[in-house]
C-alpha atoms as a PDB file:
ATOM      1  CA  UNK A   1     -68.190  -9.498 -34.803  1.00  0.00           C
ATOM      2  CA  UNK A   2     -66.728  -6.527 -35.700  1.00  0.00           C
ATOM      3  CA  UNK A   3     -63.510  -6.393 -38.299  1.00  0.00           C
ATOM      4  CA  UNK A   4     -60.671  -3.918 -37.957  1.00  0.00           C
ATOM      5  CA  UNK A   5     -60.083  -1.853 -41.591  1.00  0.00           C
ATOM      6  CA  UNK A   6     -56.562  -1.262 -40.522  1.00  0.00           C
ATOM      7  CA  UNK A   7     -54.966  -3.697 -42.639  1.00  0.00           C
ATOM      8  CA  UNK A   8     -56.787  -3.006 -45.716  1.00  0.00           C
ATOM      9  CA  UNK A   9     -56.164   0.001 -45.684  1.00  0.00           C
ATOM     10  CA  UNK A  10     -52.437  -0.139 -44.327  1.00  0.00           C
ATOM     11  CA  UNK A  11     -52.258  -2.176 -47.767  1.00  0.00           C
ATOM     12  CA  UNK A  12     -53.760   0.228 -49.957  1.00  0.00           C
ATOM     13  CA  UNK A  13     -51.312   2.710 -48.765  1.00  0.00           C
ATOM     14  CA  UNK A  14     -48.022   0.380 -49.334  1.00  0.00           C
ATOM     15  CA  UNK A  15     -49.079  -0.208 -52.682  1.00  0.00           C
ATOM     16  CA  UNK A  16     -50.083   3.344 -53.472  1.00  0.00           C
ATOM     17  CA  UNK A  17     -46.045   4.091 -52.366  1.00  0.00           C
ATOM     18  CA  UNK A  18     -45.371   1.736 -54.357  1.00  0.00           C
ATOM     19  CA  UNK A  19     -46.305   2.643 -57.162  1.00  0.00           C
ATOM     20  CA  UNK A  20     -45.435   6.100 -57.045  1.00  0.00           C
ATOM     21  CA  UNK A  21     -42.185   4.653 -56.107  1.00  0.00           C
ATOM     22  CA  UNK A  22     -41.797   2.209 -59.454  1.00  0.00           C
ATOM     23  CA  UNK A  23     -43.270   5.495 -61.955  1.00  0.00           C
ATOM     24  CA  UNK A  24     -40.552   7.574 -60.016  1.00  0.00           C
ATOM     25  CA  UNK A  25     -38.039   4.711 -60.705  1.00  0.00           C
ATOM     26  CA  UNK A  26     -38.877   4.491 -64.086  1.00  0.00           C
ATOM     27  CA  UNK A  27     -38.381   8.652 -65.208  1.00  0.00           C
ATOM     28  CA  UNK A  28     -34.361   8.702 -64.414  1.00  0.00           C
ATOM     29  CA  UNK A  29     -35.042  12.932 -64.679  1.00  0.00           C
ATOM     30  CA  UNK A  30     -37.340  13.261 -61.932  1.00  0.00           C
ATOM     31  CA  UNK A  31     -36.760  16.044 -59.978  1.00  0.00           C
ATOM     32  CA  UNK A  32     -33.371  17.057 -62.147  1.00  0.00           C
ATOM     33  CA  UNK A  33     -34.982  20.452 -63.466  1.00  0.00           C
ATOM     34  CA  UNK A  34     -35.624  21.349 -59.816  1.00  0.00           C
ATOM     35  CA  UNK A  35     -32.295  20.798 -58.663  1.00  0.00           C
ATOM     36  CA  UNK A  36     -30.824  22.709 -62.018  1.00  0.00           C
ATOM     37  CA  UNK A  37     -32.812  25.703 -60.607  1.00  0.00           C
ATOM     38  CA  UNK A  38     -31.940  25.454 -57.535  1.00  0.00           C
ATOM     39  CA  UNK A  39     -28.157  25.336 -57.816  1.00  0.00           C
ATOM     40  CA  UNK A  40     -28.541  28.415 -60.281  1.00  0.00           C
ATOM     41  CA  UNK A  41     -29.989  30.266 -57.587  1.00  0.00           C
ATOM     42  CA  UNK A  42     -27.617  29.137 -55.203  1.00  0.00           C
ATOM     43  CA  UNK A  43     -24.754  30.126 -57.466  1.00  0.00           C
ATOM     44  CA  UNK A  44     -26.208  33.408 -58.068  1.00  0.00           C
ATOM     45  CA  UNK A  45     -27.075  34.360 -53.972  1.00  0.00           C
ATOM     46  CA  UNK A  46     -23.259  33.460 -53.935  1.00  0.00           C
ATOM     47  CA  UNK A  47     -21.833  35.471 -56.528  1.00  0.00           C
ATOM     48  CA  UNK A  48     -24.480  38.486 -55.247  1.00  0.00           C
ATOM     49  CA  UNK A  49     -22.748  38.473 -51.647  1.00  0.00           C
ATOM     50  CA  UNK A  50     -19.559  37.889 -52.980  1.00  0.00           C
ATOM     51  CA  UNK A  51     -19.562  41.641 -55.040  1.00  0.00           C
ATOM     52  CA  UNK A  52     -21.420  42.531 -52.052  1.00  0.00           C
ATOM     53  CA  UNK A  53     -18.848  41.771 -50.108  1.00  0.00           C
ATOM     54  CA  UNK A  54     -15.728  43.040 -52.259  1.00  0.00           C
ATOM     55  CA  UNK A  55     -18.044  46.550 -52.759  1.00  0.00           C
ATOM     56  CA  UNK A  56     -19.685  47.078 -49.618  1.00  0.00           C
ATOM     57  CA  UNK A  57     -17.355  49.840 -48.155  1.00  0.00           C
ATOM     58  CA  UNK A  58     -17.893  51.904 -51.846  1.00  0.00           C
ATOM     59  CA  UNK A  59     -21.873  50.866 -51.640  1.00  0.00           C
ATOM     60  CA  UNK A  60     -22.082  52.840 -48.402  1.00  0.00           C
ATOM     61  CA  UNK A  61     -19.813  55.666 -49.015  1.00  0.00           C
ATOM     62  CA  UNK A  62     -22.151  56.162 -52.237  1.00  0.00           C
ATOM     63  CA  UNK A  63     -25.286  55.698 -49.687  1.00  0.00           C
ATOM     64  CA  UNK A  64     -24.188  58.692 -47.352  1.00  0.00           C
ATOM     65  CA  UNK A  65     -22.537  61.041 -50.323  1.00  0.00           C
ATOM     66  CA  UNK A  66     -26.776  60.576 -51.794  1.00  0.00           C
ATOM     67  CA  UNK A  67     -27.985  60.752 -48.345  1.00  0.00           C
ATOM     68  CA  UNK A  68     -26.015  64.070 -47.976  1.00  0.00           C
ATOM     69  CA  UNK A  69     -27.060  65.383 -51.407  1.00  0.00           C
ATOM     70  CA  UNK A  70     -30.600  65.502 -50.521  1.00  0.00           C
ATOM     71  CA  UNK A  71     -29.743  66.844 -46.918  1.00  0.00           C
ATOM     72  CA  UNK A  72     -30.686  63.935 -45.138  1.00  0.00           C
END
């Protein structure tokens, strides 16, 4: 007769989650320095496309007055 390894294995795997699950539980800071990074980023994509924004009419008069220098 031939056994099914399905729920040995289906076991293994809920305790392995487990367990990464408790060690996760355990370190309150997990993941924190990720998140500080990405807000940082966030906050500085923001600010970037705010001046961006504000400047963009100078920006391209700048852009053409170059691209006119050099006869382009």
């Amino acid at each position: 007769m031939r056994t099914s390894h399905v729920p040995y294995l289906y076991t293994r795997l809920a305790r392995a989650v487990a367990r990464q699950v408790h060690q996760h539980r355990r370190s309150p800071d997990a993941g924190l320095e990720t998140v500080d990074k990405i807000l940082w980023a966030a906050g500085i994509i923001v600010i970037a496309g705010g001046v961006i924004g504000i400047f963009s009419s100078q920006i391209q008069a700048y852009a053409l007055s170059v691209l006119g220098t050099l006869g382009l």
